[in-house]
Protein backbone atom coordinates (compact mmCIF):
# COMPACT_ATOMS: atom_id res chain seq x y z
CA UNK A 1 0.00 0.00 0.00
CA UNK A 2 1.52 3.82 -0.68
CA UNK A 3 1.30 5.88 2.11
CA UNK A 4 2.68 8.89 0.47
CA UNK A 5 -0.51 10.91 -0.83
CA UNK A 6 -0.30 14.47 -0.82
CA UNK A 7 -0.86 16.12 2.68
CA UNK A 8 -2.94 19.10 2.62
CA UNK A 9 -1.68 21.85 5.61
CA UNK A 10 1.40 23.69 6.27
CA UNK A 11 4.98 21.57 6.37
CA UNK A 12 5.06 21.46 10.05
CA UNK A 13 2.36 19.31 10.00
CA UNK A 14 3.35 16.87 7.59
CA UNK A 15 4.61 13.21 8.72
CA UNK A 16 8.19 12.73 8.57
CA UNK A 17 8.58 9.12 9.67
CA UNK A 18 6.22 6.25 10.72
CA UNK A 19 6.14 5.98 14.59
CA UNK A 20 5.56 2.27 16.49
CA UNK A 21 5.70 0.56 13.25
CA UNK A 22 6.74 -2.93 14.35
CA UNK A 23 2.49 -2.57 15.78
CA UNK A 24 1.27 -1.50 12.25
CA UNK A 25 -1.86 -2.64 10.96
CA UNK A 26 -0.96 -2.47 7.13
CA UNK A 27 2.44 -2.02 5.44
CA UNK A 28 3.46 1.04 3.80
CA UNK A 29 5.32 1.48 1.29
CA UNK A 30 6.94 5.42 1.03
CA UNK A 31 10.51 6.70 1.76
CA UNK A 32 10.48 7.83 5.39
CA UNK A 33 11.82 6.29 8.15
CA UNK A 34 9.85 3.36 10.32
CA UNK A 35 10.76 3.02 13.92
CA UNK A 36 9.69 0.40 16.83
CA UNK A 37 9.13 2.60 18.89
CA UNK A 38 9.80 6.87 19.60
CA UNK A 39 11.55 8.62 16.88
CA UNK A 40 15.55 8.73 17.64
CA UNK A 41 14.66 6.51 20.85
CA UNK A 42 13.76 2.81 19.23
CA UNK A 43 15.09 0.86 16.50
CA UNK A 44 14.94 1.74 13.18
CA UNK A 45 12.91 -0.98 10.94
């Protein structure tokens, strides 16, 4: 599944990595970063 459809807002808003991943629900497949766990914190999947 993409995950990367176009965010409406400003940039501050807009995600910049996929948080608790390793709990996901469906696979996605975009460029950012996927984590266990807290950004920086956690492994990185």
């Amino acid at each position: 599944m993409r995950c990367s459809e176009p965010t409406l807002g400003p940039e501050a808003f807009k995600p910049t990595c996929h948080l608790f991943y390793g709990l996901r629900v469906f696979a996605c497949d975009d460029d950012r970063p996927k984590w266990s766990g807290h950004k920086n914190q956690s492994v990185e999947l």
